[in-house]
Protein backbone atom coordinates (compact mmCIF):
# COMPACT_ATOMS: atom_id res chain seq x y z
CA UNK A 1 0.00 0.00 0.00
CA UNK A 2 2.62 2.27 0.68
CA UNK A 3 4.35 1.47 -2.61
CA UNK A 4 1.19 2.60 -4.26
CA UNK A 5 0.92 5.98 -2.64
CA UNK A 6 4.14 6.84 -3.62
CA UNK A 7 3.25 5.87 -7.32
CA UNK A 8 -0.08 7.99 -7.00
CA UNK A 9 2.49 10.90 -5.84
CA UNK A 10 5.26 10.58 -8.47
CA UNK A 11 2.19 10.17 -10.99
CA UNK A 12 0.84 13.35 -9.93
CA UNK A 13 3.79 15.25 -9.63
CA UNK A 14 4.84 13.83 -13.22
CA UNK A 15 1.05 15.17 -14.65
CA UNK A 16 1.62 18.99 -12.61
CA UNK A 17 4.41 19.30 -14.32
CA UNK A 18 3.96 17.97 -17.62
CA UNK A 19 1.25 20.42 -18.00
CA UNK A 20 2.65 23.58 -16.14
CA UNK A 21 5.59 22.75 -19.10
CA UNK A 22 2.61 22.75 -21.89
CA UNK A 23 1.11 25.78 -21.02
CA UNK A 24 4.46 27.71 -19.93
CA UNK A 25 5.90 26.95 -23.33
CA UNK A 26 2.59 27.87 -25.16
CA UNK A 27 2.78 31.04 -23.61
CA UNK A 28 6.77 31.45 -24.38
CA UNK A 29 7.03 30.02 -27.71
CA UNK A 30 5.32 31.49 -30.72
CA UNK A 31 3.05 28.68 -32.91
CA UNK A 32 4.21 27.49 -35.83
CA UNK A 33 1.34 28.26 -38.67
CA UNK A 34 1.18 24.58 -40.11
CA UNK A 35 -0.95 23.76 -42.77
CA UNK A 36 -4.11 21.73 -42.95
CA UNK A 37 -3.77 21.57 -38.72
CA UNK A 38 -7.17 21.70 -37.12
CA UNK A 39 -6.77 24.34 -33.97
CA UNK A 40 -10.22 24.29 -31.53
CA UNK A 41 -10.93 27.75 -30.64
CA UNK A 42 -11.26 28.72 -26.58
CA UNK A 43 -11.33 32.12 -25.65
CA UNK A 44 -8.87 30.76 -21.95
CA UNK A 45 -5.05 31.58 -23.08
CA UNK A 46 -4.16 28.53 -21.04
CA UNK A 47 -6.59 25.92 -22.83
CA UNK A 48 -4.64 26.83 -26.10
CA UNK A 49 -1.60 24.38 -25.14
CA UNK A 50 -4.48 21.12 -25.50
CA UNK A 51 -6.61 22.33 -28.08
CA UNK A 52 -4.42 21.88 -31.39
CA UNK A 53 -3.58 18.61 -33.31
CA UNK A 54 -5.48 15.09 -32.30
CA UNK A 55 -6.98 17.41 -29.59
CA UNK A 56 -8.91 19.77 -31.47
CA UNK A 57 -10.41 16.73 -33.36
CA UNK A 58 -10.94 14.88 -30.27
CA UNK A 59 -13.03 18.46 -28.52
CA UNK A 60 -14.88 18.88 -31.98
CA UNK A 61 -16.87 15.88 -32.09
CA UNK A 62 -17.31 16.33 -28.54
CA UNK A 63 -19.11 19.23 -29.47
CA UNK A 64 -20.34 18.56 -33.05
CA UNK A 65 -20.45 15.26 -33.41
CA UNK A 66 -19.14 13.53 -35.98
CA UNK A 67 -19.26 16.19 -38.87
CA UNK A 68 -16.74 15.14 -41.37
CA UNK A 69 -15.14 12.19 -42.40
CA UNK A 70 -11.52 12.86 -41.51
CA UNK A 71 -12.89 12.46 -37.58
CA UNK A 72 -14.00 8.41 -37.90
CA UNK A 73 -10.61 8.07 -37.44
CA UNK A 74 -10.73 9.01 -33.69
CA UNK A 75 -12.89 6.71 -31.88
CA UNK A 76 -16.19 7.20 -29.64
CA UNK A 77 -14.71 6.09 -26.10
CA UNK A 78 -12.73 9.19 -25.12
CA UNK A 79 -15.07 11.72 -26.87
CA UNK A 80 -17.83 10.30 -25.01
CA UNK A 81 -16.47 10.66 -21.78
CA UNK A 82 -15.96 14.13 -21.96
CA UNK A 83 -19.47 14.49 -22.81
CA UNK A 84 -20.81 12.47 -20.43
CA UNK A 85 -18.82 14.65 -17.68
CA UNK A 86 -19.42 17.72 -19.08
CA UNK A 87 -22.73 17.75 -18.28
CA UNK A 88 -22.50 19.50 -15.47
CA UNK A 89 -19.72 21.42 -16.68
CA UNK A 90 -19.30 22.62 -20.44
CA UNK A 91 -15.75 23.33 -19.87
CA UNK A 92 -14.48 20.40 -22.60
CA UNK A 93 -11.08 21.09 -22.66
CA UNK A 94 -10.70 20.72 -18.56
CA UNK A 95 -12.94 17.88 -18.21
CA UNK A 96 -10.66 16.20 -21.23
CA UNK A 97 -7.22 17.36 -19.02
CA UNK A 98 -8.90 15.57 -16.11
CA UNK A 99 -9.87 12.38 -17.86
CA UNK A 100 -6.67 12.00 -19.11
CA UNK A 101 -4.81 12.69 -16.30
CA UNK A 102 -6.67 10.86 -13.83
CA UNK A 103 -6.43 7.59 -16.42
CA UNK A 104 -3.13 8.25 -16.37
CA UNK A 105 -2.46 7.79 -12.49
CA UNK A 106 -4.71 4.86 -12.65
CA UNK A 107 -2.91 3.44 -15.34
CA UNK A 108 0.61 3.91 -13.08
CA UNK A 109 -0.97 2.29 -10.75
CA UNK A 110 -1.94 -0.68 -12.68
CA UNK A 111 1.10 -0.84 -14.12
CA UNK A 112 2.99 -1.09 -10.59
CA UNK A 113 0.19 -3.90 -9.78
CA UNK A 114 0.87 -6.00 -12.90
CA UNK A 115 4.82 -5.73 -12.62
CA UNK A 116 4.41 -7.06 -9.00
CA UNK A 117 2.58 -9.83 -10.16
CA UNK A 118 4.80 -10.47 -13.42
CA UNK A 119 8.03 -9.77 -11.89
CA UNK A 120 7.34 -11.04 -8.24
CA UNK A 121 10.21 -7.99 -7.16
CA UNK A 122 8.80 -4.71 -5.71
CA UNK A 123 11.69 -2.74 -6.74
CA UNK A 124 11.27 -4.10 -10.08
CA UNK A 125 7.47 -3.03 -10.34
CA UNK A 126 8.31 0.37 -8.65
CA UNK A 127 10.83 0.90 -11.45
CA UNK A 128 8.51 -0.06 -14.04
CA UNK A 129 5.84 2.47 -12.43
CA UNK A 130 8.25 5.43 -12.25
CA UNK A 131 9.52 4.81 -15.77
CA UNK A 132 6.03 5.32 -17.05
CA UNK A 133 5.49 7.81 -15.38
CA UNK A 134 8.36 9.97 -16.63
CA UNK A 135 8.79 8.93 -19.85
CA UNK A 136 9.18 11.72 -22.92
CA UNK A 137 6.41 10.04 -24.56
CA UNK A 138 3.84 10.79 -21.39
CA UNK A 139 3.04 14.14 -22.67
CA UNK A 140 0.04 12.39 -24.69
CA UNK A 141 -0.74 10.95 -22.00
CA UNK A 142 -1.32 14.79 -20.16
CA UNK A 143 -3.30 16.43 -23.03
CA UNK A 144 -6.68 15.41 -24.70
CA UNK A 145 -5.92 12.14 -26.45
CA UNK A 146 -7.20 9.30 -25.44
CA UNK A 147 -4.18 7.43 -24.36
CA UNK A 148 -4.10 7.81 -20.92
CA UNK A 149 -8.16 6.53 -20.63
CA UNK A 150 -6.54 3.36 -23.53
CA UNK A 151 -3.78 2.57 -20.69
CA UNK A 152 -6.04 2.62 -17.87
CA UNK A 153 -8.58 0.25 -19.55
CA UNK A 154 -5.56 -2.04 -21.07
CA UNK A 155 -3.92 -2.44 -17.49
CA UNK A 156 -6.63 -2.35 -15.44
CA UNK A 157 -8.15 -5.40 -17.47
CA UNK A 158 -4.67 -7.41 -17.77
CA UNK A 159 -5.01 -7.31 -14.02
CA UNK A 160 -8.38 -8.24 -13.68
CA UNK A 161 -7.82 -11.49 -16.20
CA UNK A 162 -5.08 -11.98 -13.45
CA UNK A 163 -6.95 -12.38 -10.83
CA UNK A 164 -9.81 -14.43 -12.60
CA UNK A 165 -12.08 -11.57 -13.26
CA UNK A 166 -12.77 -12.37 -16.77
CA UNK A 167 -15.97 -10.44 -17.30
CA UNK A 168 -14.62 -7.30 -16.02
CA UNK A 169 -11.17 -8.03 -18.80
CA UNK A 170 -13.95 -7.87 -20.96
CA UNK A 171 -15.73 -4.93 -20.59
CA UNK A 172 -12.51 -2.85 -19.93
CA UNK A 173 -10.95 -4.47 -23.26
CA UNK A 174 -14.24 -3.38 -25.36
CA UNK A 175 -14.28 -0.11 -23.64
CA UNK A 176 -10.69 0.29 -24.37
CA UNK A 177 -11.38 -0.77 -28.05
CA UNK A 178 -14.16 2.16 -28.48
CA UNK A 179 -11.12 4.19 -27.19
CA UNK A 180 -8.72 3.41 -29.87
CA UNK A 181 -8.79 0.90 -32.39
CA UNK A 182 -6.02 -1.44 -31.56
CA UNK A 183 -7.84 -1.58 -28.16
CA UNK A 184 -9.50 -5.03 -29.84
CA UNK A 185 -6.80 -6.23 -29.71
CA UNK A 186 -6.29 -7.29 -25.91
CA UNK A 187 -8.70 -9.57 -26.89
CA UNK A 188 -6.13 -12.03 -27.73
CA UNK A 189 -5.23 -12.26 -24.15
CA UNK A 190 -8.18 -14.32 -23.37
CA UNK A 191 -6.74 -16.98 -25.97
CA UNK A 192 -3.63 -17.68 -22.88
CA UNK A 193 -4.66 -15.91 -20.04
CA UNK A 194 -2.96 -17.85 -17.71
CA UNK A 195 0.09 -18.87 -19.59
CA UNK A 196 1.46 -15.51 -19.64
CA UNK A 197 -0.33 -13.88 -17.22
């Protein structure tokens, strides 16, 4: 348990900062005018660091829909999330920041909880926790893209087909397929569960 709070922490401290960094450097570095980039407008100067790229896409058909056909690329899982908690607040780029980073803590701690299992070494697993958590790559995971919510579900379900909890591996895996598309494919766990896992 304590190994897990000081996973939560590190995965906290690694999301503060990742974004601080994203909306210090949108502030400090001009944008570079790239063609044929989708940009969602917000009238918040600080939104304007999550709002460009897969983003903007991602916070349209949260609040179009699905208008054209370039956006069936990015699935329903994440968009629909936002919606659903935006309800009660129409902030979408915020309640998209919190989704993700939230996911994103669960996902570290999933990952610590698998490693312990798969590597039987605490150290090991704490390693394999802090690693993810401060990897280069982890600013997707701190900006409105559904990878963070995709890790959570793909973790969190590995470690439910651990413990025997195969329905729950399911819905997690479909949920995490209506995230992003390879998401199907943790399906294939449940052809050697307990083999590998």
């Amino acid at each position: 348990m304590r190994d897990e709070f000081l996973i939560v922490n590190v995965a906290v401290a690694s999301r503060v900062v990742c974004v601080l960094w994203m909306i210090l450097s949108d502030a400090m570095v001009r944008d570079h005018r790239a063609s044929g980039v989708r940009v969602f407008k917000t009238d918040r100067n600080w939104e304007r660091a999550f709002c460009r790229w897969d983003s903007a896409h991602y916070l349209t058909i949260v609040a179009d829909g699905y208008a054209e056909e370039e956006e069936t690329a990015f699935y329903p899982g994440y968009p629909l999330m936002i919606r659903l908690f935006s309800r009660q607040h129409s902030n979408f780029v915020l309640i998209g920041i919190l989704i993700s980073n939230l996911s994103f803590v669960i996902a570290a701690i999933m990952m610590y909880r698998i490693s312990i299992r798969l590597l039987g070494n605490p150290r090991k697993a704490r390693l394999s926790a802090y690693i993810f958590c401060v990897n280069p790559a982890s600013v997707f995971s701190s900006t409105i893209y559904a990878e963070s919510m995709f890790a959570a579900c793909a973790f969190t379900g590995i470690y439910a087909l651990c413990n025997q909890f195969d329905w729950f591996a399911t819905l997690l895996f479909i949920f995490a397929g209506f995230s992003r598309s390879n998401g199907f494919l943790l399906g294939l766990f449940f052809s050697c569960p307990h083999t590998v896992l």
